[in-house]
N, C-alpha and C. Protein backbone atom coordinates (compact mmCIF):
# COMPACT_ATOMS: atom_id res chain seq x y z
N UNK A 1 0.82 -1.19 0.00
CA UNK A 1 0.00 0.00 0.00
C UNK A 1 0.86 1.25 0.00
N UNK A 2 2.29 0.96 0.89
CA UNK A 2 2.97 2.80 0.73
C UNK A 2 3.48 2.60 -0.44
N UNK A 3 3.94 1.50 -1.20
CA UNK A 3 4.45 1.88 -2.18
C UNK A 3 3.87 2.32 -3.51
N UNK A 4 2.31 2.31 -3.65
CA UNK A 4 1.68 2.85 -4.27
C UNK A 4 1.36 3.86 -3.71
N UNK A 5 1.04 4.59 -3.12
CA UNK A 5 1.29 5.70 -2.41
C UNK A 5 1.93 6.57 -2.67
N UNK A 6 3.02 6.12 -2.62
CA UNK A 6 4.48 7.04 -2.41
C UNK A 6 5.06 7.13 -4.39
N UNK A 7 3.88 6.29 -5.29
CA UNK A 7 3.90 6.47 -6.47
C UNK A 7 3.12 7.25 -6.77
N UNK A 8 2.25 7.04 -6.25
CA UNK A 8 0.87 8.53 -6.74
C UNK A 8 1.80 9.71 -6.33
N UNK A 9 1.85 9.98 -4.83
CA UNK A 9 2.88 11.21 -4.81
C UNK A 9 3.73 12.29 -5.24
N UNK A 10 4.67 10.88 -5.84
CA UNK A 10 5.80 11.44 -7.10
C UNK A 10 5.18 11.70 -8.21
N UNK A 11 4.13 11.05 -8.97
CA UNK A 11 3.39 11.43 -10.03
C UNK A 11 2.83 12.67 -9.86
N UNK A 12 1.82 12.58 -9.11
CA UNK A 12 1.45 14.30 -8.53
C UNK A 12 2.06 15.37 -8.67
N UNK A 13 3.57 14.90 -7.33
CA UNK A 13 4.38 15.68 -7.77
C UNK A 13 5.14 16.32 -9.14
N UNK A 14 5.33 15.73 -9.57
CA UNK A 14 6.22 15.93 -10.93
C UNK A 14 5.19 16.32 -12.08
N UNK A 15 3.74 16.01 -11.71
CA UNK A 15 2.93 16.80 -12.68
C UNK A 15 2.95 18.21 -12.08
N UNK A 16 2.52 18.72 -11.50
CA UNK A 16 2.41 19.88 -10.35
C UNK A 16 3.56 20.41 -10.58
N UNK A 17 4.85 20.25 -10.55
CA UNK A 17 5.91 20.74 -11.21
C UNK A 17 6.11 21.01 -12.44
N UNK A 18 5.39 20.58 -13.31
CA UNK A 18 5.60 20.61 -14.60
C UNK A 18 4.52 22.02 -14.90
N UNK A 19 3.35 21.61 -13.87
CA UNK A 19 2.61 22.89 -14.48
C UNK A 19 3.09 24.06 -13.82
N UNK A 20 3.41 24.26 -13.08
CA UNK A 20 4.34 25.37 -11.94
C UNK A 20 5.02 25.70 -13.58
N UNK A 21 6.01 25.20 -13.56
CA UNK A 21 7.07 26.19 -14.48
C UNK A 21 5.88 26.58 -15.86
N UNK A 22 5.40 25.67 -16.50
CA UNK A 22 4.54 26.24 -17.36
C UNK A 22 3.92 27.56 -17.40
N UNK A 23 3.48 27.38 -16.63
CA UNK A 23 2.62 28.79 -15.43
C UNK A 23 3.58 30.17 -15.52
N UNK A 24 4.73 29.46 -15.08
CA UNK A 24 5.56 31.11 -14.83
C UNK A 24 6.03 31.39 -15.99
N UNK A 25 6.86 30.09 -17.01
CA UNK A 25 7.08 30.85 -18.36
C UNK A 25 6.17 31.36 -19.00
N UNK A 26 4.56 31.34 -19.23
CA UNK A 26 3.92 31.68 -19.71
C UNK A 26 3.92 33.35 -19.16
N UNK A 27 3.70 33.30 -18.19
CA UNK A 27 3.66 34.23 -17.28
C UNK A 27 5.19 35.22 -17.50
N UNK A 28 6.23 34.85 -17.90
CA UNK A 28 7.29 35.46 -18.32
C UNK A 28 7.38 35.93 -20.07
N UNK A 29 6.86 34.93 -20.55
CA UNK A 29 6.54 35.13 -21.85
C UNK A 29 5.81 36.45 -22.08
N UNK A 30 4.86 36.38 -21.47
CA UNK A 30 3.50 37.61 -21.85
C UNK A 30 4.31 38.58 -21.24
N UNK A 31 4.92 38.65 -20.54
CA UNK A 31 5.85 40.37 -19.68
C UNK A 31 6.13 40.80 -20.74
N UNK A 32 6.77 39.86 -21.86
CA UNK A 32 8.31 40.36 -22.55
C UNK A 32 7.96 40.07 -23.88
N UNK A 33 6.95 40.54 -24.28
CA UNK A 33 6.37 40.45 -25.66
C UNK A 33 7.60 40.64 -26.84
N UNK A 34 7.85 39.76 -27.69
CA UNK A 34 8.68 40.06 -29.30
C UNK A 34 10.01 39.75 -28.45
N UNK A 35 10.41 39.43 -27.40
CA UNK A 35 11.92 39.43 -26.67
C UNK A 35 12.20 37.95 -27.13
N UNK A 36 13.27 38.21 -28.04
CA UNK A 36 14.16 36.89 -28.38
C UNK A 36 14.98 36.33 -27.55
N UNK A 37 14.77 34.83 -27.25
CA UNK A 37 15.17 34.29 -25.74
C UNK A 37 15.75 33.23 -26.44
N UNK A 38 17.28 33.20 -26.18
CA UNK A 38 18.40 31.92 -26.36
C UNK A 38 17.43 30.51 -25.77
N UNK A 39 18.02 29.47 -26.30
CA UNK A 39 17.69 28.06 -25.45
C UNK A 39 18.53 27.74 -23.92
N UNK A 40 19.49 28.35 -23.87
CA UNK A 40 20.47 28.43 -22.71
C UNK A 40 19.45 29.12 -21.79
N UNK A 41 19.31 30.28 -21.81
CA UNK A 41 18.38 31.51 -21.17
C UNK A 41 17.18 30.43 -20.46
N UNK A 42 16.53 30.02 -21.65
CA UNK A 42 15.53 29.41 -21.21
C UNK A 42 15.57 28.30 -20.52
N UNK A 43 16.58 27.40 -20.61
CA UNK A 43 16.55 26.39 -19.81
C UNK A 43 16.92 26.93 -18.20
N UNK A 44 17.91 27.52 -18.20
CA UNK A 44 18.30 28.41 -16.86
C UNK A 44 16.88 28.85 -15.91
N UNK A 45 16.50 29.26 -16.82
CA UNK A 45 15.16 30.00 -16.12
C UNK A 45 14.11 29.10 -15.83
N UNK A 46 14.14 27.90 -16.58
CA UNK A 46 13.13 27.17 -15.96
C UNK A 46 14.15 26.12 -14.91
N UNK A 47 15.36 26.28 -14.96
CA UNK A 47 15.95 25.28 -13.85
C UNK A 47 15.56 26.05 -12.49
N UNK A 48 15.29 27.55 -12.95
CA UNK A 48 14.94 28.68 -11.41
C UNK A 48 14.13 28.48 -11.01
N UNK A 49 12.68 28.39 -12.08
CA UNK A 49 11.08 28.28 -11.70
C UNK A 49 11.17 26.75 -10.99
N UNK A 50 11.98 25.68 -11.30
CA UNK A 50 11.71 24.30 -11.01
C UNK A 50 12.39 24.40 -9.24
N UNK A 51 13.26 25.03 -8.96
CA UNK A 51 13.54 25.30 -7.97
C UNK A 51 13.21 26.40 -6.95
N UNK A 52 12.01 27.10 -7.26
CA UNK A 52 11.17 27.34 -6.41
C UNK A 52 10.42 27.18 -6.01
N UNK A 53 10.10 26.35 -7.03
CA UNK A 53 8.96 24.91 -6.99
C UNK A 53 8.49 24.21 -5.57
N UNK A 54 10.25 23.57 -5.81
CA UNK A 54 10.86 22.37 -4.60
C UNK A 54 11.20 23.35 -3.38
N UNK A 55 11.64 24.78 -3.18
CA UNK A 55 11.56 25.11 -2.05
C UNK A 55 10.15 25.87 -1.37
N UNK A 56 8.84 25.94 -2.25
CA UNK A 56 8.09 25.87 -1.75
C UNK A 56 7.50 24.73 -1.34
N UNK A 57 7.72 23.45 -1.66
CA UNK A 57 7.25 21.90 -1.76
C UNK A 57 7.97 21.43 -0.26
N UNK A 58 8.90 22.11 -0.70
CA UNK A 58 9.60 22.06 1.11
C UNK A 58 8.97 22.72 2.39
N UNK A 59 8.69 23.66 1.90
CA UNK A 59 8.40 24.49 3.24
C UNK A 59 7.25 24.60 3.51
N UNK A 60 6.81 23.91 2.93
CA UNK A 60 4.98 23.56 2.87
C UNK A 60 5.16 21.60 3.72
N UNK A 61 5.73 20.79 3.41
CA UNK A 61 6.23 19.96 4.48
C UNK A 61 6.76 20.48 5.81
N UNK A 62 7.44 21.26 5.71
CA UNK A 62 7.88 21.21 7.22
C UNK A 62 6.70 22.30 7.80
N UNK A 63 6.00 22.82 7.43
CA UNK A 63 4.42 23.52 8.01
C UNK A 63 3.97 22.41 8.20
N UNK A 64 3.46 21.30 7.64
CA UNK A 64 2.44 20.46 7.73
C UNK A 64 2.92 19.38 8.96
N UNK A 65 4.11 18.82 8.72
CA UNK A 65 4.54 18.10 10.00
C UNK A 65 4.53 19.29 11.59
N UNK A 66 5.10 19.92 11.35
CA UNK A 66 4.98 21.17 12.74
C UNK A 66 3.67 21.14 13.23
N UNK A 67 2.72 21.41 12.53
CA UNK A 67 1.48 21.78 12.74
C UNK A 67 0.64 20.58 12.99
N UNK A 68 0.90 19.25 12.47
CA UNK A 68 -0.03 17.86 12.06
C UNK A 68 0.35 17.14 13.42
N UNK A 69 -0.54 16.64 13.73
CA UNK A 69 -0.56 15.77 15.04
C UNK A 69 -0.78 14.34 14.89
N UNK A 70 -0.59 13.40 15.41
CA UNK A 70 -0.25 11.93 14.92
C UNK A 70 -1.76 11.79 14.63
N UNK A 71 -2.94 12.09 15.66
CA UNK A 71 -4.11 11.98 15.42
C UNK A 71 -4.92 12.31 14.06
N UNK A 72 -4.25 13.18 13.50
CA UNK A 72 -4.54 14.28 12.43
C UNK A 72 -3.65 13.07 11.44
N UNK A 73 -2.71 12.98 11.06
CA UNK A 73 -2.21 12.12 10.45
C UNK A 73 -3.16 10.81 10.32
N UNK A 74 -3.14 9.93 11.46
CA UNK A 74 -3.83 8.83 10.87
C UNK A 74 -5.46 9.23 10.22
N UNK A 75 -5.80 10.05 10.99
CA UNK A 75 -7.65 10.26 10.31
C UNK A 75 -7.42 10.59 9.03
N UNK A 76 -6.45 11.69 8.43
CA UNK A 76 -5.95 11.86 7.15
C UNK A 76 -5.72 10.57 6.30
N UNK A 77 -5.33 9.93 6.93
CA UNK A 77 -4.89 8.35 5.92
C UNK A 77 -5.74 7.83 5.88
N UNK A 78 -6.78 7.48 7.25
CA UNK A 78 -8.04 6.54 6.79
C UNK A 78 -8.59 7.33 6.04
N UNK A 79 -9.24 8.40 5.92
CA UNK A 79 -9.95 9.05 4.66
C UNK A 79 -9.68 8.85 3.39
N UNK A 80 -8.13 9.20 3.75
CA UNK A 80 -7.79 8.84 1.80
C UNK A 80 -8.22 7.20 1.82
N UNK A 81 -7.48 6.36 2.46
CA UNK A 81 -7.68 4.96 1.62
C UNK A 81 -9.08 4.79 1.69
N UNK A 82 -10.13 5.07 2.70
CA UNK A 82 -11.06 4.90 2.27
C UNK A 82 -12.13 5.41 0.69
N UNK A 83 -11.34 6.65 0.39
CA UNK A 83 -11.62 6.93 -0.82
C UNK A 83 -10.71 6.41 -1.60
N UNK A 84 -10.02 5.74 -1.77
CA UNK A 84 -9.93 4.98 -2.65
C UNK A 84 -10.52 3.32 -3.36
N UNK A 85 -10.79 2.81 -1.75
CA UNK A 85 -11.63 1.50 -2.59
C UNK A 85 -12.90 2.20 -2.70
């Protein structure tokens, strides 16, 4: 069971990342209308957006453990698996 779990997760994750940077280049794109952008440039910049990504992905874990109580944890888990079967 965690190891499907802990696969949904990473999937999640790494979609959710993917749309994050989407999001901001688009969002950088439209600033800078007709601005001719190297492939170097661009990869750089999305290695930036991908890493603010992960330090918000971070600091949004260590809120949730600080704040989450073991009680809160397990009722959280029976809910999910129960929505899942």
């Amino acid at each position: 069971m965690g190891c499907i779990s802990s696969k949904m997760n990473a999937c999640i994750m790494h979609h959710s990342r993917e749309l994050y940077i989407e999001r901001k280049e688009k969002r950088f794109q439209m600033s800078r209308v007709g601005c001719t952008d190297s492939p170097e440039r661009k990869k750089k910049r999305r290695k930036q957006f991908e890493q603010e990504f992960l330090r918000g992905v971070e600091s949004d874990r260590k809120f949730m453990k600080k704040n989450t109580s073991d009680i809160d944890i397990i009722k959280n888990y029976k809910k999910s698996t129960e929505e899942m079967f």
